[in-house]
Protein backbone atom coordinates (compact mmCIF):
# COMPACT_ATOMS: atom_id res chain seq x y z
CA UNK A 1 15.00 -0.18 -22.47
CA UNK A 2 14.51 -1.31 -19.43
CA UNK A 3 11.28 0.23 -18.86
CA UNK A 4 10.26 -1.21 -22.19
CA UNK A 5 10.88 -4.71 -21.35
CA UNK A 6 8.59 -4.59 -17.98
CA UNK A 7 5.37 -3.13 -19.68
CA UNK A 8 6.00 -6.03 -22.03
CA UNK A 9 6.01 -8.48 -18.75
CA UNK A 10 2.91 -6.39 -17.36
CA UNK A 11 0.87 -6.99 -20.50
CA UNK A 12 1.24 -10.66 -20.47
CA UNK A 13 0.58 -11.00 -16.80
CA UNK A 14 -2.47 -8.92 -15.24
CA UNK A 15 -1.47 -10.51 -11.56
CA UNK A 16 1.95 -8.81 -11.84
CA UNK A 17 0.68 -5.76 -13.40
CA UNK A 18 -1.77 -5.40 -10.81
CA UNK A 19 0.51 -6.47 -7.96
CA UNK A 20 3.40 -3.60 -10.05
CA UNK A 21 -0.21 -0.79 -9.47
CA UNK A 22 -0.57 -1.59 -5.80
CA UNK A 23 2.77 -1.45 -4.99
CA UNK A 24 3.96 1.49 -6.55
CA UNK A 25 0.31 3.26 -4.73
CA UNK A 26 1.69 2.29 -1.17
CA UNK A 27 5.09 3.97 -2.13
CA UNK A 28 3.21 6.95 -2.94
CA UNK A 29 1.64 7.11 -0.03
CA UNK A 30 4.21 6.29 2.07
CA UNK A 31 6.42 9.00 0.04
CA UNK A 32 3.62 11.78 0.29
CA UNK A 33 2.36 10.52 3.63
CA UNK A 34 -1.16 10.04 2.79
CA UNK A 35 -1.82 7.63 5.21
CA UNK A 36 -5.59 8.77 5.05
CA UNK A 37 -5.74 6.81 1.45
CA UNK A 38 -4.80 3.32 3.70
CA UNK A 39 -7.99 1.43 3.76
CA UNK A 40 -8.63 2.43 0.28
CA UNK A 41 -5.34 1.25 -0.83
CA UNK A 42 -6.32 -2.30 1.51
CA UNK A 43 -9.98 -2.57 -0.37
CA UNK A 44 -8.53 -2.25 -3.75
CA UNK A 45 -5.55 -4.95 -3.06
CA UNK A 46 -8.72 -7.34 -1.48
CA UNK A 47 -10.70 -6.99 -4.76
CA UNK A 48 -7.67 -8.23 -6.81
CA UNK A 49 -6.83 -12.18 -7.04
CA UNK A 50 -3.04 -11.27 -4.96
CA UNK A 51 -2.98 -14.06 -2.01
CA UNK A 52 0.12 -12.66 -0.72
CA UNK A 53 -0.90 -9.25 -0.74
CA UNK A 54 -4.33 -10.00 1.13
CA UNK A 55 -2.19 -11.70 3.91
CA UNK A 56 -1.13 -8.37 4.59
CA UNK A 57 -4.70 -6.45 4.23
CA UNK A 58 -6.09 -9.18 6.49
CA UNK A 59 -3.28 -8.59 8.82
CA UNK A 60 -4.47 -7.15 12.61
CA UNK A 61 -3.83 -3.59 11.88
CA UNK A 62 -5.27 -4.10 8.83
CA UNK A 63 -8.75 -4.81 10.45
CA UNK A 64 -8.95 -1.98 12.41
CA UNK A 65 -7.70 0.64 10.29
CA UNK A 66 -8.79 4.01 10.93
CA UNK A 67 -7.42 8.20 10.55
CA UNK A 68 -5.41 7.68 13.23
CA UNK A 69 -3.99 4.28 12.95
CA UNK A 70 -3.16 5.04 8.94
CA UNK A 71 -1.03 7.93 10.74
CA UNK A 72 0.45 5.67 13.35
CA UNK A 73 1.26 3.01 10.31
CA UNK A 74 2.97 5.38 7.76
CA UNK A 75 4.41 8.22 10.23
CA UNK A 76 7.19 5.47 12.48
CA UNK A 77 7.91 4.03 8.20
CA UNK A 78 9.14 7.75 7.37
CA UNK A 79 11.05 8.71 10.49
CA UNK A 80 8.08 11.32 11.78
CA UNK A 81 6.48 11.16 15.19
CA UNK A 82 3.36 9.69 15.47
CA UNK A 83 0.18 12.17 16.23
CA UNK A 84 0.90 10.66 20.05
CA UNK A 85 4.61 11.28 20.38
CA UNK A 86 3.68 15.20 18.98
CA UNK A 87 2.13 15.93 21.99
C-alpha cells in the first residue's frame, strides 16, 4: 500500500521522483561499493533541476573526483579500509 501511495507522489512531482532515482543510485553504490560509478552518479544529479543535491556535487571532493578518491569516499562510509590504509 505503501509503495502504492509513493509512485502516486512520484508521478505528480518529477523533482521528487528524480531526487527518489538519485538517491536510491548512491545507496546502491554505496551498498555494492561501486565507488567507480561516483562522478557519473555527480553528472547526472547536476543535469537535474535539485539545488540541494548540486550543493553536494559542487562540494570540494566533488570537484576533484577521481578512481581513487570515489574509493576513499565510499570505502571509510562502509567500514572498509581505504586503498591507503591496505597497504
Amino acid at each position: 500500500m505503501e509503495h502504492l501511495r509513493l509512485k502516486a507522489v512520484l508521478l505528480h512531482c518529477p523533482e521528487l521522483d528524480a531526487l527518489t532515482g538519485h538517491l536510491r543510485s548512491f545507496g546502491q553504490m554505496l551498498t555494492e561499493r561501486q565507488g567507480e560509478r561516483l562522478p557519473q552518479w555527480l553528472d547526472a544529479v547536476r543535469r537535474d533541476d535539485l539545488p540541494g543535491l548540486h550543493t553536494l556535487a559542487a562540494g570540494p571532493g566533488a570537484r576533484a573526483c577521481t578512481k581513487c578518491d570515489a574509493a576513499n569516499f565510499l570505502l571509510p562510509a562502509l567500514g572498509k579500509a581505504t586503498p591507503e590504509e591496505d597497504g
